[in-house]
Structure formats: C-alpha cells, structure tokens
N, C-alpha and C. Protein backbone atom coordinates (compact mmCIF):
# COMPACT_ATOMS: atom_id res chain seq x y z
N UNK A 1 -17.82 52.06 47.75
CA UNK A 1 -17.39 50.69 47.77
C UNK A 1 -17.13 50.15 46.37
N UNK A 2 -17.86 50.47 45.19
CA UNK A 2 -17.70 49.55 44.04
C UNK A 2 -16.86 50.25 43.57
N UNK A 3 -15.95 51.55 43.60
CA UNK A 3 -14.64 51.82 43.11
C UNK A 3 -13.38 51.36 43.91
N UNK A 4 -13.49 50.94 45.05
CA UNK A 4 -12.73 50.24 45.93
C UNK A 4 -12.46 48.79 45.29
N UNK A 5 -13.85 48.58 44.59
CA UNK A 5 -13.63 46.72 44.76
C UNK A 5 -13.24 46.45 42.92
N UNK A 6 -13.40 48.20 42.21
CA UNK A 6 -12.86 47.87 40.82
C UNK A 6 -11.29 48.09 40.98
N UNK A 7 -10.53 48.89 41.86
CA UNK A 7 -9.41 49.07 41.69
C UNK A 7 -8.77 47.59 42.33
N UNK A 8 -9.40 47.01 43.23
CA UNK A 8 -8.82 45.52 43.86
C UNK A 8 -8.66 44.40 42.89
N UNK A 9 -9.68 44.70 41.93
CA UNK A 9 -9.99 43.94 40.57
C UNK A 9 -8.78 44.07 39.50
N UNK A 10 -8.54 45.42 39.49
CA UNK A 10 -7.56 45.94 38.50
C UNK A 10 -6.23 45.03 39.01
N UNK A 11 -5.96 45.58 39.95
CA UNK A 11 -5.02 45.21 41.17
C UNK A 11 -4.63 43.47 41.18
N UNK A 12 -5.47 43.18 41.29
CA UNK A 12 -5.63 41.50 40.99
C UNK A 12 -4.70 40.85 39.57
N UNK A 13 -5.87 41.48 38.49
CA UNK A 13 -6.03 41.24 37.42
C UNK A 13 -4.21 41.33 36.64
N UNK A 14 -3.54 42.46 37.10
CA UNK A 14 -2.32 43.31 37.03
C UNK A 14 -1.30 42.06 37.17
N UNK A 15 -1.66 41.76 38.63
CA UNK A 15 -0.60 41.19 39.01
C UNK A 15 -0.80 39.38 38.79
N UNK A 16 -1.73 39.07 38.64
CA UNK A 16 -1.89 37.69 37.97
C UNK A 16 -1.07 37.78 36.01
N UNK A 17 -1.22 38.92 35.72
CA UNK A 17 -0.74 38.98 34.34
C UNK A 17 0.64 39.11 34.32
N UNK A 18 1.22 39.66 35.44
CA UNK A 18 2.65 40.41 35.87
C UNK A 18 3.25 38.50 36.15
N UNK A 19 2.44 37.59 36.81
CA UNK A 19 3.13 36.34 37.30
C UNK A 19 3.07 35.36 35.95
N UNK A 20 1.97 35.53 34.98
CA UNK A 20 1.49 34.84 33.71
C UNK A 20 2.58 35.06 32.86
N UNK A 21 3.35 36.31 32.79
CA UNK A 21 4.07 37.01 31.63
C UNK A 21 5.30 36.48 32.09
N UNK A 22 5.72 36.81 33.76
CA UNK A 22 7.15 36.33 34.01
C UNK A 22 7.16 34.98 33.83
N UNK A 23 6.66 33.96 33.91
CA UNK A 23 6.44 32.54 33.39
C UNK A 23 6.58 32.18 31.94
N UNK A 24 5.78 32.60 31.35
CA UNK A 24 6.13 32.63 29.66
C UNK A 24 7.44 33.17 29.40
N UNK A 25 7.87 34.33 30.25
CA UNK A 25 9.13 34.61 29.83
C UNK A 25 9.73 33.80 30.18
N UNK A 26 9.80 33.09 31.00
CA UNK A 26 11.09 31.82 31.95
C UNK A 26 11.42 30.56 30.95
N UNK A 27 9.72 30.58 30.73
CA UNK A 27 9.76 29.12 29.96
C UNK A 27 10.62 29.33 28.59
N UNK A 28 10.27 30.15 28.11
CA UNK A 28 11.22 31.13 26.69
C UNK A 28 12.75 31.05 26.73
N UNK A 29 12.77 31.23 27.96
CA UNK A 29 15.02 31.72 28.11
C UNK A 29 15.08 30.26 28.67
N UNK A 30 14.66 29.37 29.28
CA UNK A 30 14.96 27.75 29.27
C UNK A 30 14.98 27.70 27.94
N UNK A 31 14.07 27.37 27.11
CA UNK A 31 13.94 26.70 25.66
C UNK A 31 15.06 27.47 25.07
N UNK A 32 14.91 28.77 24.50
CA UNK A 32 16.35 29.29 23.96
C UNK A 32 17.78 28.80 24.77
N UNK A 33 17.80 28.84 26.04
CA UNK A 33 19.59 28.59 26.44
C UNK A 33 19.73 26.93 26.45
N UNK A 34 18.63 25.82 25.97
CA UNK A 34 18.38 24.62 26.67
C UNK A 34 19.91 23.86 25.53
N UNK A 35 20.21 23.08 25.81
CA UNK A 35 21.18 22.48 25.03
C UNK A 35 20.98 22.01 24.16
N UNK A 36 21.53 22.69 22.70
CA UNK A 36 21.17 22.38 21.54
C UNK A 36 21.31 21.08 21.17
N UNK A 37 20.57 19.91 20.19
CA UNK A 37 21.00 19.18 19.60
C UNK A 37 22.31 18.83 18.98
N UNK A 38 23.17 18.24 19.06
CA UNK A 38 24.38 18.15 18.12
C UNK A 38 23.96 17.60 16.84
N UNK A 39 24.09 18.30 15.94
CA UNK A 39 24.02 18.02 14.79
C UNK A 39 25.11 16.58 14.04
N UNK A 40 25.90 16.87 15.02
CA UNK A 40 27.13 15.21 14.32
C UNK A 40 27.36 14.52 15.21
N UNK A 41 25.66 14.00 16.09
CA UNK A 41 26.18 13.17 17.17
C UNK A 41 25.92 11.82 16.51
N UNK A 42 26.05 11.74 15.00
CA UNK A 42 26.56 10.26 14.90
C UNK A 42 27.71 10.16 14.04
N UNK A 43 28.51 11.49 14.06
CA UNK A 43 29.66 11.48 13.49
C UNK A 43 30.95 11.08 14.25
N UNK A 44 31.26 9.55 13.86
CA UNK A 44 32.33 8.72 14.17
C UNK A 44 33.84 9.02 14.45
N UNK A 45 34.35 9.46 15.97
CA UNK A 45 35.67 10.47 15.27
C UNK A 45 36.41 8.69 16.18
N UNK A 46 37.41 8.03 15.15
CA UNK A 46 38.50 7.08 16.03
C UNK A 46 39.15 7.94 17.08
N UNK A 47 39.35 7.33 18.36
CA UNK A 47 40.67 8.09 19.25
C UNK A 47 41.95 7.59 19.20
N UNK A 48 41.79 5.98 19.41
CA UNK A 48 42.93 4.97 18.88
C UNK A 48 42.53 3.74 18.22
N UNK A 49 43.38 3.83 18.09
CA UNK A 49 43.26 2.32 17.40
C UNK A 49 44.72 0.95 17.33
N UNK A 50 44.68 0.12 18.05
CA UNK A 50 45.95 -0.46 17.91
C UNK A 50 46.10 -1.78 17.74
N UNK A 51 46.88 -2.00 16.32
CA UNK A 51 46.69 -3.73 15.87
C UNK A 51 48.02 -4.37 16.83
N UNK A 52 48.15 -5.15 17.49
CA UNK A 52 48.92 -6.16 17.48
C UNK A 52 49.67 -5.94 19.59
N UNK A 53 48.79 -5.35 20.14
CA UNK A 53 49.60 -5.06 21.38
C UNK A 53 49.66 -6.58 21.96
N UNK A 54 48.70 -7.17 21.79
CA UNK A 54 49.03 -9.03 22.86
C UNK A 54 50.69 -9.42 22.11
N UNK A 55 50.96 -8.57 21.02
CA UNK A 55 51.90 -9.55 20.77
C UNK A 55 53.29 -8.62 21.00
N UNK A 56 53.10 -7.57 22.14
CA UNK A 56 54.11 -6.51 22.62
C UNK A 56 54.99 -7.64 23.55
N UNK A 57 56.10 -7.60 23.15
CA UNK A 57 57.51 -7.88 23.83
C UNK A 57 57.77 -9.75 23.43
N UNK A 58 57.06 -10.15 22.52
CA UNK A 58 57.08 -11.02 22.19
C UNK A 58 58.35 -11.46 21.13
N UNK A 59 58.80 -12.69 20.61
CA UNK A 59 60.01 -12.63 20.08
C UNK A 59 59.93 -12.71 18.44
N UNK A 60 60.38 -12.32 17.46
CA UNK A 60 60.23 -12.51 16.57
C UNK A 60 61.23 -14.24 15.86
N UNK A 61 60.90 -14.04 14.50
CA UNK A 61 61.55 -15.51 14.12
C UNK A 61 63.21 -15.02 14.40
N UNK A 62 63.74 -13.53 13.85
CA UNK A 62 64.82 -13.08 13.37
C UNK A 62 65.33 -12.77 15.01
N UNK A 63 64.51 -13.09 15.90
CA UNK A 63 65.57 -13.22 17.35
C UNK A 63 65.13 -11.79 17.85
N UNK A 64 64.65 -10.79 17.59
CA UNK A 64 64.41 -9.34 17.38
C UNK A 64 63.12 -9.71 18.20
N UNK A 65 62.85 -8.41 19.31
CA UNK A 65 61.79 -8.81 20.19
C UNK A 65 60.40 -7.73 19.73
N UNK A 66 59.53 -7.64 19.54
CA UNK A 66 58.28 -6.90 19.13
C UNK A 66 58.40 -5.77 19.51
N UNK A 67 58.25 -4.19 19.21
CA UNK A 67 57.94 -3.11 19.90
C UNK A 67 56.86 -2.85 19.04
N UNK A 68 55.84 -2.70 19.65
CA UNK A 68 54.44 -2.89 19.46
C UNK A 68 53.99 -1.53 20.08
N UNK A 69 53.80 -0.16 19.73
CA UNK A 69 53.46 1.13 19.92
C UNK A 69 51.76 0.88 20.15
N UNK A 70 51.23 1.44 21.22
CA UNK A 70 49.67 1.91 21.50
C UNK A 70 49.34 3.04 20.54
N UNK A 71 48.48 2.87 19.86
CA UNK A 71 47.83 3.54 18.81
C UNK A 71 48.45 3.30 17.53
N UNK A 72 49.04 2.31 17.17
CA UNK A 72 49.83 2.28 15.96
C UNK A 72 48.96 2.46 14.23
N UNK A 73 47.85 1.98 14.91
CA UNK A 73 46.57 2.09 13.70
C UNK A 73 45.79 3.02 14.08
N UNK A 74 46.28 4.00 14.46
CA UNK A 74 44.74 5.07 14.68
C UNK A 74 44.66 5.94 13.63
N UNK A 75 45.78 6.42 12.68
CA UNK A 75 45.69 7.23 11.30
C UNK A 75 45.07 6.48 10.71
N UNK A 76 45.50 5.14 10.11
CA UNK A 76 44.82 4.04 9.04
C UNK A 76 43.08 3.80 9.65
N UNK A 77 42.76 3.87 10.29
CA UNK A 77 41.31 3.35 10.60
C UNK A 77 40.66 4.65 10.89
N UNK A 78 41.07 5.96 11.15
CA UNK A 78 40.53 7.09 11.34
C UNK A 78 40.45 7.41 9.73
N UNK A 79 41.62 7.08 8.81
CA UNK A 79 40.84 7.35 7.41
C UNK A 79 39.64 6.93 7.34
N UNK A 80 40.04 5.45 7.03
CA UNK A 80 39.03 4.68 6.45
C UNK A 80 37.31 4.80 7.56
N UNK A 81 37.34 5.66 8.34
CA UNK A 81 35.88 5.96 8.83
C UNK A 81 35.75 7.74 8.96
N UNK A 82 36.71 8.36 8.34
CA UNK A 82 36.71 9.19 8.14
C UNK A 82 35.27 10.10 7.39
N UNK A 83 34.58 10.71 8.21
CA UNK A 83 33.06 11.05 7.78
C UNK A 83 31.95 10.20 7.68
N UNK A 84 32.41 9.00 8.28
CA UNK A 84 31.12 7.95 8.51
C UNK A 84 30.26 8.08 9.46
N UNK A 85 29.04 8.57 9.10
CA UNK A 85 28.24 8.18 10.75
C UNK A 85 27.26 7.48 10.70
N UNK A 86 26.67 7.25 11.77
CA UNK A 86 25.93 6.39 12.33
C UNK A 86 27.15 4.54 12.50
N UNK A 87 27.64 4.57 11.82
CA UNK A 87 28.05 3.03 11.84
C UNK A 87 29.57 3.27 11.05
N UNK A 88 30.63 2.55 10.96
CA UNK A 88 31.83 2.41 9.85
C UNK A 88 32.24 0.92 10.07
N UNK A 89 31.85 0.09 8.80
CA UNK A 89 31.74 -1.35 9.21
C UNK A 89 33.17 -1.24 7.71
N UNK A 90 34.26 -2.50 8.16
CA UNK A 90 35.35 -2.71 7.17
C UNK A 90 35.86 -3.93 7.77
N UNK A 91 36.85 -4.58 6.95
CA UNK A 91 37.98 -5.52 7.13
C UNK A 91 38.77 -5.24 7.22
N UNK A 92 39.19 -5.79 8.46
CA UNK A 92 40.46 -5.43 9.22
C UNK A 92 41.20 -6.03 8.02
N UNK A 93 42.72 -5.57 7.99
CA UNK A 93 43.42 -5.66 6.74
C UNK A 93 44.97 -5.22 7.02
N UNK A 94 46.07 -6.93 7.16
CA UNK A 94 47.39 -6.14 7.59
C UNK A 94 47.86 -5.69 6.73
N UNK A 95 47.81 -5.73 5.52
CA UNK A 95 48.43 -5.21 4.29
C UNK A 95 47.49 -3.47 4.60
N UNK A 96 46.93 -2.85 4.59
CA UNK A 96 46.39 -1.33 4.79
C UNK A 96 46.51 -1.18 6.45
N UNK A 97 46.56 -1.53 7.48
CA UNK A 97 47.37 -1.15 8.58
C UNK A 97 48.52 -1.49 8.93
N UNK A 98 49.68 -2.71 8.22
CA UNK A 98 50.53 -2.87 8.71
C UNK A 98 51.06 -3.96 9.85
N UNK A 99 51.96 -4.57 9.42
CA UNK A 99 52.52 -5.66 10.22
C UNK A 99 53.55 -5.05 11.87
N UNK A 100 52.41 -4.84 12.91
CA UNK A 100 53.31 -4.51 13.84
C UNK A 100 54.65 -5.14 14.24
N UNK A 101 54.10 -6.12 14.59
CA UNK A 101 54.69 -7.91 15.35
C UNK A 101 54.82 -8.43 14.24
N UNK A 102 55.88 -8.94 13.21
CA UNK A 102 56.12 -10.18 12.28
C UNK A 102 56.00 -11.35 13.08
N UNK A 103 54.83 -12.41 12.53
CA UNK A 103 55.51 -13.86 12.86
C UNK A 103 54.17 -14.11 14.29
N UNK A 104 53.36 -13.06 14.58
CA UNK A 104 52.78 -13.15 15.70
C UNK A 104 51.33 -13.10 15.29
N UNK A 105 50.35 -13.67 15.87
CA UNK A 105 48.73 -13.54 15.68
C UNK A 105 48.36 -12.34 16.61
N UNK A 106 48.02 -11.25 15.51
CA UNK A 106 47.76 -10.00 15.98
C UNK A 106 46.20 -9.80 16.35
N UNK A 107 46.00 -8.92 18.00
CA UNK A 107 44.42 -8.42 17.92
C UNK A 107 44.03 -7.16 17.46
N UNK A 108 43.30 -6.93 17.75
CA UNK A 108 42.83 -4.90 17.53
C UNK A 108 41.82 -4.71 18.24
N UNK A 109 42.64 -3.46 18.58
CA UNK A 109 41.83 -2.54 19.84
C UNK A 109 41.36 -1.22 19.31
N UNK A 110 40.06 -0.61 19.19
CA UNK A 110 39.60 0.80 19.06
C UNK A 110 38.86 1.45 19.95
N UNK A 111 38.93 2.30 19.92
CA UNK A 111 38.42 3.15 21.09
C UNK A 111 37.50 4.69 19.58
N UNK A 112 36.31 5.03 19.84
CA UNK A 112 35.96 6.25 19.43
C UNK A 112 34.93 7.05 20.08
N UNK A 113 34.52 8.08 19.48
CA UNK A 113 33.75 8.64 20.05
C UNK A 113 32.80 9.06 18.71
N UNK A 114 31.16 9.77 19.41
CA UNK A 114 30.26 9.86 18.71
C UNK A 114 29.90 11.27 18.84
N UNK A 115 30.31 12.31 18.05
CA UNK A 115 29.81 13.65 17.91
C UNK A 115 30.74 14.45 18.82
N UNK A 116 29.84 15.69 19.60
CA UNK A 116 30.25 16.02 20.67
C UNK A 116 30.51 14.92 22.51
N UNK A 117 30.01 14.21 22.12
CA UNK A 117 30.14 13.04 23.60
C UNK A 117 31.56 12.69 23.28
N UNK A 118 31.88 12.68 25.00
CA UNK A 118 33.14 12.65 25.37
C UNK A 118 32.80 11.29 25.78
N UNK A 119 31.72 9.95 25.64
CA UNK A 119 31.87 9.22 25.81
C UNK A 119 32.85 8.19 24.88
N UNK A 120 34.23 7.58 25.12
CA UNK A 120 34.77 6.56 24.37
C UNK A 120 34.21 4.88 24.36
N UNK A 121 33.84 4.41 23.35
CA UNK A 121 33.11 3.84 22.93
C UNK A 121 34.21 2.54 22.63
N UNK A 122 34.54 1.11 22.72
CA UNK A 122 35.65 0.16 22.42
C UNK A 122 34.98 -0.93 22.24
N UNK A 123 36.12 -1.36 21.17
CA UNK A 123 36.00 -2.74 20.58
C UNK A 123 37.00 -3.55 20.67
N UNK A 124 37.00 -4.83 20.63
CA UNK A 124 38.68 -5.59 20.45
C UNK A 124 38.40 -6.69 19.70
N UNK A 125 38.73 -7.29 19.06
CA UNK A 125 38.86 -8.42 18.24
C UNK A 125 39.96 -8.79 18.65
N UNK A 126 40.12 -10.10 18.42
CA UNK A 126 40.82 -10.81 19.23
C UNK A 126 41.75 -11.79 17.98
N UNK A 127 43.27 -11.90 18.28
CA UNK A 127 43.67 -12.42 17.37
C UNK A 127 43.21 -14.13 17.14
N UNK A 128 43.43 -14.24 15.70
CA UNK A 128 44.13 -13.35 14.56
C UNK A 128 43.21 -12.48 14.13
N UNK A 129 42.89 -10.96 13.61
CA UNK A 129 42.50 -9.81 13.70
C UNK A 129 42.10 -10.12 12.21
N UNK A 130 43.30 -9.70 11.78
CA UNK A 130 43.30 -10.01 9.78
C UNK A 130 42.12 -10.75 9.29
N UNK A 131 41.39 -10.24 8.51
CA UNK A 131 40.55 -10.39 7.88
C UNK A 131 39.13 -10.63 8.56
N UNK A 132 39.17 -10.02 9.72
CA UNK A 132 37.62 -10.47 10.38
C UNK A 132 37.09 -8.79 9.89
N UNK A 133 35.81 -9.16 10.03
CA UNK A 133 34.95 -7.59 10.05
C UNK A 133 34.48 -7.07 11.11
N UNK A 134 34.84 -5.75 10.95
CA UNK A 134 34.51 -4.86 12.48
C UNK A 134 33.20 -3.97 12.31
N UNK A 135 32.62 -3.49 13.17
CA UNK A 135 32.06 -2.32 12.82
C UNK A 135 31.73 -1.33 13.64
N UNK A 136 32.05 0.28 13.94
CA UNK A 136 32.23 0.57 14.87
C UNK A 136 30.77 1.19 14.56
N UNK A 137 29.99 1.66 16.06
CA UNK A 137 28.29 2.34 15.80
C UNK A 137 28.52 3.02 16.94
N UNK A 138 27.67 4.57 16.70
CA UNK A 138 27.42 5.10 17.59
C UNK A 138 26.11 4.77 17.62
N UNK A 139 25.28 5.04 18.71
CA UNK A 139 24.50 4.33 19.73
C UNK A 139 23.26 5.73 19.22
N UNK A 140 22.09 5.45 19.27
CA UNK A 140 21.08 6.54 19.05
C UNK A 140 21.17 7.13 20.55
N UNK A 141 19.71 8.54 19.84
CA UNK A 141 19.87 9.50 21.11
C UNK A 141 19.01 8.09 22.54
C-alpha cells in the first residue's frame, strides 16, 4: 500500500505542477503579445484644417463669388504643430494661412489625431478666426 499511495503522490504532485507551469506560461504569452504602449500617443498629427468654409459661396466686394476649398489650411497648421505633443497652442493668423474668402469674417475648423488612435479629435472657432488662440490637446491615457 505505501508504494501505491507514493506513486498517487508523485502522480498528484506531477500534474498540479504540469497545470502551475501551463498557467505561468499563459500568463507570459498574454503579457508578451498584450498591446504595446504607443510611444507617440501624444504626438499631434493635423488631418485638416480649414479657415474660412462659412464664408463658401459667398460674394466678394469685386462681384467674384468665394471658392472656399475643405482643408485649405491643413499644410500651414500641420507645420506649425509639426512634432508637438501633448498640446500645440498658436494664433490663428491670416497673413501665415491665407485669405480664403476676401472681404468675409472667416472661421476655422481642425480635425487631428493623437499617436496611433484613429480617434479624430475637432475644434472650430468661430468667425472672425484671425487672431484668436487655439490649442489643439491630446487627451491622457
């Protein structure tokens, strides 16, 4: 009997270590495959940016009617936050983005994103645009 009840022991012992080990291993390949941190999730990328659309199809002084393009400021404001993260705070400025609409009180619209998130993130200021301060933030974890 007591070599019966050491091999049941062994037996036991085996397979409690066999369920202990596959567990530690599980927990291991979660943590390694688990989704890494993004390292530039407060790196600011603009998607668009567009000064002056309220004042699309509107008339100018010279009789000439507005064509007012969606995204017309997204190069100029993607510079100027170009490698900013956590926050890119500036003055809006028609002389460095440009007079879409002559003669019209322009707003601005941005849209960005923060790192890898495909979430788009928006702002609008509301005309007149020129010279107010914006600031675009990505949002903590």
């Amino acid at each position: 009997m007591p070599a019966t009840l050491g091999r049941t022991l062994f037996k036991v012992t085996a397979a409690l270590a066999s369920v202990l080990a596959s567990f530690w291993f599980t927990l291991k390949i979660l943590d390694y495959s688990g989704t890494p941190e993004d390292p530039n999730a407060d790196l600011i990328e603009v998607t668009e940016a567009t000064y002056g659309m309220n004042c699309q199809g509107s008339l100018r002084s010279d009789g000439r009617v507005n064509q007012v393009k969606a995204g017309n400021a997204t190069d100029v404001i993607s510079r100027i936050c170009t490698k900013a993260r956590e926050s890119c705070a500036f003055a809006i400025d028609v002389n460095q983005i440009g007079d879409s609409a002559p003669g019209c009180s322009k707003d601005l619209s941005i849209s960005w994103r923060c790192g890898a998130d495909v979430t788009d993130h928006r702002v609008h200021v509301a005309s007149e645009a020129h010279s107010k301060t914006i600031s675009l933030i990505c949002p903590g974890p």
